[in-house]
PDB file of N, CA and C in Angstrom:
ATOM      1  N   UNK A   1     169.506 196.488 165.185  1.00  0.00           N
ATOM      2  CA  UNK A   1     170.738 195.732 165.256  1.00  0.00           C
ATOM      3  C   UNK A   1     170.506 194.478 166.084  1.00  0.00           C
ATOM      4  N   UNK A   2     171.053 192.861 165.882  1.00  0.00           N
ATOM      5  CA  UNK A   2     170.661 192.331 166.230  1.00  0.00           C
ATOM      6  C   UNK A   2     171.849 191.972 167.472  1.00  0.00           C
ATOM      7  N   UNK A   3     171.507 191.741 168.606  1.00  0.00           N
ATOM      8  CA  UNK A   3     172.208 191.573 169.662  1.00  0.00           C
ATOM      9  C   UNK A   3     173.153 190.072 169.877  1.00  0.00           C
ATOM     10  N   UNK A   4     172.393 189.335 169.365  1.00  0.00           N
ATOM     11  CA  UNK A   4     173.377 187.736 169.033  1.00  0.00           C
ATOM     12  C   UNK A   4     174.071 187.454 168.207  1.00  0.00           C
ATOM     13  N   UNK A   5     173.931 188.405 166.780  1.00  0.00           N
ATOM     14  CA  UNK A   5     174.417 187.832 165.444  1.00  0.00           C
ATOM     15  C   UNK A   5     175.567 187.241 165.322  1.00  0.00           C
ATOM     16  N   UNK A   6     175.879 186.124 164.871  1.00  0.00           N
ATOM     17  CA  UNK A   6     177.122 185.935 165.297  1.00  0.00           C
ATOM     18  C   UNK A   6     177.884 185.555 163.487  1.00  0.00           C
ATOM     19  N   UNK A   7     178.997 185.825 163.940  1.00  0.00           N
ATOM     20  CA  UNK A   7     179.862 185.714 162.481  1.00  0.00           C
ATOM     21  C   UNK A   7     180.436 184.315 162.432  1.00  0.00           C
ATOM     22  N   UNK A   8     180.725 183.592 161.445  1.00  0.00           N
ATOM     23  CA  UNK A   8     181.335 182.569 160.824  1.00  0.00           C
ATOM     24  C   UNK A   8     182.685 182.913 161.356  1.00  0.00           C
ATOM     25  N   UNK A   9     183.180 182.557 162.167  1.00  0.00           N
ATOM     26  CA  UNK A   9     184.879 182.687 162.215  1.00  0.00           C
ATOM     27  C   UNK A   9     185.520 180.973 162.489  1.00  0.00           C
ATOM     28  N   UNK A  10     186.709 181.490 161.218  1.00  0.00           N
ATOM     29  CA  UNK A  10     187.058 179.774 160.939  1.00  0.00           C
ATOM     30  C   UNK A  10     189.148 180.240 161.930  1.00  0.00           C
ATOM     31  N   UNK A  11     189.711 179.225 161.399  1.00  0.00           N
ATOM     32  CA  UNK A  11     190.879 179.194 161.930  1.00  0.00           C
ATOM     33  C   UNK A  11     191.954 179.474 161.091  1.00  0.00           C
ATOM     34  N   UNK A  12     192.884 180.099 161.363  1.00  0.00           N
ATOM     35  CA  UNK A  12     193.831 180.178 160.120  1.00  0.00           C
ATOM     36  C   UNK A  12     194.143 179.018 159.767  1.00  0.00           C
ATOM     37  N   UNK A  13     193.943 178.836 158.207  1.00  0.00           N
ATOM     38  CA  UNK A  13     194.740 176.978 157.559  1.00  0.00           C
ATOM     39  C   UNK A  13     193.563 176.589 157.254  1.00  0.00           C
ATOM     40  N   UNK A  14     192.169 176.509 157.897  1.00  0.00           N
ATOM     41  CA  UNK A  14     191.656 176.177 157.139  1.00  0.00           C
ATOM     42  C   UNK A  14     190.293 176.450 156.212  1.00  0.00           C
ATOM     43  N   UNK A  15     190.699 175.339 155.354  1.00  0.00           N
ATOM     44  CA  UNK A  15     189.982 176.089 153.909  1.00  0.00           C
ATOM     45  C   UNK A  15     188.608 175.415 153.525  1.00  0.00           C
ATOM     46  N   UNK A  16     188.022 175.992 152.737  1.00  0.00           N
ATOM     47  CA  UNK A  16     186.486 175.870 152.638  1.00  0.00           C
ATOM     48  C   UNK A  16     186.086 175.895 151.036  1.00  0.00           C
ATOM     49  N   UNK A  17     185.357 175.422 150.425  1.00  0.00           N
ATOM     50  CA  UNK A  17     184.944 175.697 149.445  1.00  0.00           C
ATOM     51  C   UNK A  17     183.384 176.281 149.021  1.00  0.00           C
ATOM     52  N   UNK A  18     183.287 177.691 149.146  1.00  0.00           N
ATOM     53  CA  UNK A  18     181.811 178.101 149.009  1.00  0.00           C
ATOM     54  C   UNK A  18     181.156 177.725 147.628  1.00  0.00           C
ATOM     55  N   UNK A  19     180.262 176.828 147.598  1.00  0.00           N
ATOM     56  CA  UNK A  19     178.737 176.671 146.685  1.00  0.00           C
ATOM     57  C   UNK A  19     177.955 177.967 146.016  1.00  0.00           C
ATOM     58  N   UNK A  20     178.186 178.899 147.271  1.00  0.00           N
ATOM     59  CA  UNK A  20     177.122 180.315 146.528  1.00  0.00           C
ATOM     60  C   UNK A  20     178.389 180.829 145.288  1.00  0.00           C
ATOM     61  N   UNK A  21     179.490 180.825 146.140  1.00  0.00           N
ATOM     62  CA  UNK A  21     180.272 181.753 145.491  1.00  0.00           C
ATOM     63  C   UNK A  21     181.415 181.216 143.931  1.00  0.00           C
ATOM     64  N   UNK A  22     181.173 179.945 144.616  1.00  0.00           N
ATOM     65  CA  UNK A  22     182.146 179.287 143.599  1.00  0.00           C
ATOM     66  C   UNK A  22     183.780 179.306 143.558  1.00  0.00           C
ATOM     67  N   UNK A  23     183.962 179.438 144.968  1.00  0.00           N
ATOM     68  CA  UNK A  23     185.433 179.450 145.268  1.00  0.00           C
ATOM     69  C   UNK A  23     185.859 179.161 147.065  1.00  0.00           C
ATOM     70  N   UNK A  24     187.507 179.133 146.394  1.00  0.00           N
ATOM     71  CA  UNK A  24     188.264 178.559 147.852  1.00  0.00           C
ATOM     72  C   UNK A  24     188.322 179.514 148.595  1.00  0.00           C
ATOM     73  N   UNK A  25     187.816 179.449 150.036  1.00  0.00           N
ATOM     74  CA  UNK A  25     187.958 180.542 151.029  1.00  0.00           C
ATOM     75  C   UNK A  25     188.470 180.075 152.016  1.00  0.00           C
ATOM     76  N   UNK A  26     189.520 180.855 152.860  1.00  0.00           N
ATOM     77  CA  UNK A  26     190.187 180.960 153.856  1.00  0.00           C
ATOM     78  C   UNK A  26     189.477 181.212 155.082  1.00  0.00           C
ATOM     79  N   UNK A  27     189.102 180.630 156.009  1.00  0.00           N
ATOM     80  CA  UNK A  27     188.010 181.591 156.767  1.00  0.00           C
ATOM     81  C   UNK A  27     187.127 180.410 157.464  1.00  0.00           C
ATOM     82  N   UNK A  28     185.830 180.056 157.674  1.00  0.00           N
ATOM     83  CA  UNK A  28     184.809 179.773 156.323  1.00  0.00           C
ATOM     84  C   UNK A  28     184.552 182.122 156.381  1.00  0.00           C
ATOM     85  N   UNK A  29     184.357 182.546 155.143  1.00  0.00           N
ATOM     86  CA  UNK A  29     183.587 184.003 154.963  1.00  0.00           C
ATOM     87  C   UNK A  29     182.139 183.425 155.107  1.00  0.00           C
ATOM     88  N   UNK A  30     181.619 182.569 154.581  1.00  0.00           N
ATOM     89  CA  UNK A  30     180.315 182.358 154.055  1.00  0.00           C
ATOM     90  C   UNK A  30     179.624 181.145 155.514  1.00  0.00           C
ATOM     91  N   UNK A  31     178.430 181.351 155.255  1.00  0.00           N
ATOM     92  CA  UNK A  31     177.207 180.550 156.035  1.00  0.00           C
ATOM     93  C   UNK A  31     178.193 178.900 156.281  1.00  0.00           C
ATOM     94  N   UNK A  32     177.783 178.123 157.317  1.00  0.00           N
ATOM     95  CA  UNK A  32     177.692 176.594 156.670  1.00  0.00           C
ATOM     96  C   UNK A  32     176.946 175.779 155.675  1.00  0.00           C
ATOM     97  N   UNK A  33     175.713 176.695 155.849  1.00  0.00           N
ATOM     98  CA  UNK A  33     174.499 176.267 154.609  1.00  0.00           C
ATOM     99  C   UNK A  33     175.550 176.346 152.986  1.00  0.00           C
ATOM    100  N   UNK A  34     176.377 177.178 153.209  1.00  0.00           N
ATOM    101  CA  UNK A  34     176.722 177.444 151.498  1.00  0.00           C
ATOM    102  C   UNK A  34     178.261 177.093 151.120  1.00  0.00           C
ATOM    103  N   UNK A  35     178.965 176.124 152.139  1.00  0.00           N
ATOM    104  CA  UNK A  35     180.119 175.589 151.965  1.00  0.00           C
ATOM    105  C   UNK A  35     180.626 174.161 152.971  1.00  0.00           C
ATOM    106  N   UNK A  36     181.432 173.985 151.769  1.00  0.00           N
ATOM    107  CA  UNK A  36     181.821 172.085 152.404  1.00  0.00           C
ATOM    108  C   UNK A  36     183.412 172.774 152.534  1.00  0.00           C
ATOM    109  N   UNK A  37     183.531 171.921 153.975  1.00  0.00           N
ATOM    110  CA  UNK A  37     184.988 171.900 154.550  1.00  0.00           C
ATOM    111  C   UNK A  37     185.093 171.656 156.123  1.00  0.00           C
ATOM    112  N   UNK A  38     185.841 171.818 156.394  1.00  0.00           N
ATOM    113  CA  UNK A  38     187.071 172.015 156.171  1.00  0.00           C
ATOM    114  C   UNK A  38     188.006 172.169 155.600  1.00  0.00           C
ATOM    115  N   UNK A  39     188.689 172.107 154.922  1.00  0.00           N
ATOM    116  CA  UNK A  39     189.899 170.802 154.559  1.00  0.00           C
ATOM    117  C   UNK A  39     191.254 171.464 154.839  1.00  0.00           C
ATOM    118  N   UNK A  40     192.154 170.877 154.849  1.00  0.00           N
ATOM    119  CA  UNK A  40     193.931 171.233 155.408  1.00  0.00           C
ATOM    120  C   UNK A  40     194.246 171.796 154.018  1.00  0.00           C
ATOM    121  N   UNK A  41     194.091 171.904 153.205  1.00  0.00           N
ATOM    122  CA  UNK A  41     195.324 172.829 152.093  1.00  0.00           C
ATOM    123  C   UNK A  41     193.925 173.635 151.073  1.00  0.00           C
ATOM    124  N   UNK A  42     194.527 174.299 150.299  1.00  0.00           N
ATOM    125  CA  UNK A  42     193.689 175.317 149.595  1.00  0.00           C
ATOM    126  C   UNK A  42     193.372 174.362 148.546  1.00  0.00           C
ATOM    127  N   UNK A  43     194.422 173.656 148.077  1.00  0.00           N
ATOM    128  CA  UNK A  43     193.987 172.706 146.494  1.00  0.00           C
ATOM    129  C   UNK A  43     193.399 171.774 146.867  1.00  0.00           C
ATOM    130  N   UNK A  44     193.254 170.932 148.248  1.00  0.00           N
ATOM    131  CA  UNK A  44     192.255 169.686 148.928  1.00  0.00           C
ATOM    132  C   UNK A  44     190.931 170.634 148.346  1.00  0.00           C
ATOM    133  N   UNK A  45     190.493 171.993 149.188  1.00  0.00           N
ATOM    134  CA  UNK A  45     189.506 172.596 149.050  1.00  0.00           C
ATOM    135  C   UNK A  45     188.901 172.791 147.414  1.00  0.00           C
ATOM    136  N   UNK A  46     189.917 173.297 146.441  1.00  0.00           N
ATOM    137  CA  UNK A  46     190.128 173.413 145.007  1.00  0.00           C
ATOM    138  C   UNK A  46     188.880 172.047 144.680  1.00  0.00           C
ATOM    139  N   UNK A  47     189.258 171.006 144.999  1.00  0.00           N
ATOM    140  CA  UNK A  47     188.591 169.890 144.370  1.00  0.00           C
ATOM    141  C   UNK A  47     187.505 169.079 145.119  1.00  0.00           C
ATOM    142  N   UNK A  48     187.026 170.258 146.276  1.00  0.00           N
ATOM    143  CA  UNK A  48     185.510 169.572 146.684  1.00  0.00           C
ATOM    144  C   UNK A  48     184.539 169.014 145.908  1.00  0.00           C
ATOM    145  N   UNK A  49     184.072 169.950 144.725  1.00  0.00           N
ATOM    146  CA  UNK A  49     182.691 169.402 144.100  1.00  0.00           C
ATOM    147  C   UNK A  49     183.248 167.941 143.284  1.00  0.00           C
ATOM    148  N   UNK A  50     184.864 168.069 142.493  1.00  0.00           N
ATOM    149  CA  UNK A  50     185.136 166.765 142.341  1.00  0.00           C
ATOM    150  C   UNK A  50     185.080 165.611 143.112  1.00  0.00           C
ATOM    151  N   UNK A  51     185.619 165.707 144.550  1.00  0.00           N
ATOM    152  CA  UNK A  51     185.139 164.689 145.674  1.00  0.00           C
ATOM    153  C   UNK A  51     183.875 164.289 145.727  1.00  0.00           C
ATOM    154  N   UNK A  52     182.742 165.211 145.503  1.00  0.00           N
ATOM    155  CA  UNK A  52     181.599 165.537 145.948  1.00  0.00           C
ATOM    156  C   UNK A  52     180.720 164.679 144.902  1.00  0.00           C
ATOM    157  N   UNK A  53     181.108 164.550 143.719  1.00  0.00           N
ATOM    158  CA  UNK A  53     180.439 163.859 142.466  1.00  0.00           C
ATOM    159  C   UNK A  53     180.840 162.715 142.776  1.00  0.00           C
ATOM    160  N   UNK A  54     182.545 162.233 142.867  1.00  0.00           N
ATOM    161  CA  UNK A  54     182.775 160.792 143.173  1.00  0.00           C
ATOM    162  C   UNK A  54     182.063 160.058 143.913  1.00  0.00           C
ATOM    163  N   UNK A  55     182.325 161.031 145.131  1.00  0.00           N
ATOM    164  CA  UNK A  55     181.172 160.302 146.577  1.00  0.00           C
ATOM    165  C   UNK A  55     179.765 160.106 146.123  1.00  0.00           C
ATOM    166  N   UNK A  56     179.198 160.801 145.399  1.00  0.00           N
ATOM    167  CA  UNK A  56     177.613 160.541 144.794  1.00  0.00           C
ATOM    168  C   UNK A  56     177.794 159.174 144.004  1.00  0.00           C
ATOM    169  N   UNK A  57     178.368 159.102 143.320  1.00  0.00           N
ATOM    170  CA  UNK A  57     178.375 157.921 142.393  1.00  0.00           C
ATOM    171  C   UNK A  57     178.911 156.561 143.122  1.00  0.00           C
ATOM    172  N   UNK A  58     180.083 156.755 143.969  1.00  0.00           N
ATOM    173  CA  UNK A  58     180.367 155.874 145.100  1.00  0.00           C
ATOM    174  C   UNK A  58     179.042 155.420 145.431  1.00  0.00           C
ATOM    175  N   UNK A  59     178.280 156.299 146.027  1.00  0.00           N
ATOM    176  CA  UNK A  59     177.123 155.875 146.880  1.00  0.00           C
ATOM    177  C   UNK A  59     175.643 155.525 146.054  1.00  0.00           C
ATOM    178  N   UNK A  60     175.650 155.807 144.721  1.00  0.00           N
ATOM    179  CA  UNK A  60     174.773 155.505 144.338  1.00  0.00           C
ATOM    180  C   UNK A  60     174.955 154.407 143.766  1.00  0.00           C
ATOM    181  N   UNK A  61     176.066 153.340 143.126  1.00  0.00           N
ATOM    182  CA  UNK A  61     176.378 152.511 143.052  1.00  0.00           C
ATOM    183  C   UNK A  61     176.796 151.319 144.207  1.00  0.00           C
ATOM    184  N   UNK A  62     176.654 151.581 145.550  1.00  0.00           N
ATOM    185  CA  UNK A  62     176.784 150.806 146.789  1.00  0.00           C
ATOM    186  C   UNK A  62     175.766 149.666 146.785  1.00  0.00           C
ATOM    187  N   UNK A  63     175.497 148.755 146.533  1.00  0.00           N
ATOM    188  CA  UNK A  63     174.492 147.762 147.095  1.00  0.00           C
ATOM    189  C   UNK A  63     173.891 147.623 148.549  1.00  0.00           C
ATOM    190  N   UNK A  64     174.672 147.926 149.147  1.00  0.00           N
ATOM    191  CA  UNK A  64     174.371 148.612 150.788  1.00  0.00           C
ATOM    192  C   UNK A  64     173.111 149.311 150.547  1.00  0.00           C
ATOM    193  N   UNK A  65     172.854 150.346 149.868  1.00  0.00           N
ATOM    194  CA  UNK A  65     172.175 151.311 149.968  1.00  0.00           C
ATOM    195  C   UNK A  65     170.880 151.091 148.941  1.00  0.00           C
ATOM    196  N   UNK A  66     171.148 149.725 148.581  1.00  0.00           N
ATOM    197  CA  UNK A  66     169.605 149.512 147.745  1.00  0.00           C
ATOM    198  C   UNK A  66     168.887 148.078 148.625  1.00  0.00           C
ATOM    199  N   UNK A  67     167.646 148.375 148.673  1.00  0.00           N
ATOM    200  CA  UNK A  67     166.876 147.687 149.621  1.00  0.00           C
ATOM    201  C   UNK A  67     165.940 146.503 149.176  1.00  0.00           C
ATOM    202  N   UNK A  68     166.336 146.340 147.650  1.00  0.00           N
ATOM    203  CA  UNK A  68     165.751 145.122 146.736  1.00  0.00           C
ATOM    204  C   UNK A  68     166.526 143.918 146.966  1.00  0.00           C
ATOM    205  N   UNK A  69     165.689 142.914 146.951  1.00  0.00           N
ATOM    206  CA  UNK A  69     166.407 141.550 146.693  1.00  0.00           C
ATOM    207  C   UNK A  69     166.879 141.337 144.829  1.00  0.00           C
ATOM    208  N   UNK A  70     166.792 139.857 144.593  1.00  0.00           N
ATOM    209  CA  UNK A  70     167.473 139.681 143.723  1.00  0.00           C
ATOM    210  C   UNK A  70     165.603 139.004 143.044  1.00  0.00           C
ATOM    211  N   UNK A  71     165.471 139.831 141.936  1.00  0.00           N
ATOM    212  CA  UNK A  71     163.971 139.352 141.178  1.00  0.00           C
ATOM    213  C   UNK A  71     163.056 140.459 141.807  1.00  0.00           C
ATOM    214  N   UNK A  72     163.324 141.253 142.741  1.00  0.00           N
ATOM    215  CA  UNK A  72     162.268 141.967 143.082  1.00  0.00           C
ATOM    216  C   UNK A  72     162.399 143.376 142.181  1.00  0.00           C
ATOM    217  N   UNK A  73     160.774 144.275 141.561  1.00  0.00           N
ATOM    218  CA  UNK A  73     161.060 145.193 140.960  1.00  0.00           C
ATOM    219  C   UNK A  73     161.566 146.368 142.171  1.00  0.00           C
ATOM    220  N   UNK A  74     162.000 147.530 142.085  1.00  0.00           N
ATOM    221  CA  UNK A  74     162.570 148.726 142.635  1.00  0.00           C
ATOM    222  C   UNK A  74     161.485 149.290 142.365  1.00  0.00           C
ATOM    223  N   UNK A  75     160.683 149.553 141.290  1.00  0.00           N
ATOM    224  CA  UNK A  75     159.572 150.456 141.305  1.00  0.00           C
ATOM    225  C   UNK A  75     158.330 150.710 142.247  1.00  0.00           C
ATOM    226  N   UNK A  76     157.555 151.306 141.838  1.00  0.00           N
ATOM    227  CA  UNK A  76     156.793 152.278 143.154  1.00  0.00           C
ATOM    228  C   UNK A  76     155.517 150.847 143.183  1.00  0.00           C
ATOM    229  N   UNK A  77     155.176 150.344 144.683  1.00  0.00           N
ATOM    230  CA  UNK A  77     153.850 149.608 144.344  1.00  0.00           C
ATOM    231  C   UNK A  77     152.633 150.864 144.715  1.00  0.00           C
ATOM    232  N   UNK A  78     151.722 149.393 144.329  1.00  0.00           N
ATOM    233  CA  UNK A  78     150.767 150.375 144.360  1.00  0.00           C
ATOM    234  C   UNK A  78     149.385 150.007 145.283  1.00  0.00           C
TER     235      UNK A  78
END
């Protein structure tokens, strides 16, 4: 038995959306490794991975985040 183990204990209200499991949890039940949250209501939580795609595409479309000038290739030198 392990003497430190310690449990995930979240707060009542708020909600989590687990990755392993594929659903809204009250709690967090699950690891941090295997869920995004917080969030204040169960249906905020409902639509993490939708947030989660926007924000990818947000960010992969940012010019901020690309490090080419204007004429230079992006590809790998060599």
């Amino acid at each position: 038995m392990a003497l430190f183990k310690r449990r995930a204990v979240g707060k009542p209200g708020e909600w989590f959306y687990c990755l392993e499991h594929k659903k809204v949890e009250e709690g967090p039940e699950c690891p941090a490794k295997n869920r995004f949250g917080p969030y204040p209501s169960r249906e905020e939580a409902g639509h993490a991975m939708e947030r989660a795609r926007e924000r990818n595409v947000e960010w992969e479309t940012d010019p901020k985040w690309h490090d080419t000038s204007k004429g230079e290739d992006a590809g790998p030198t060599e």
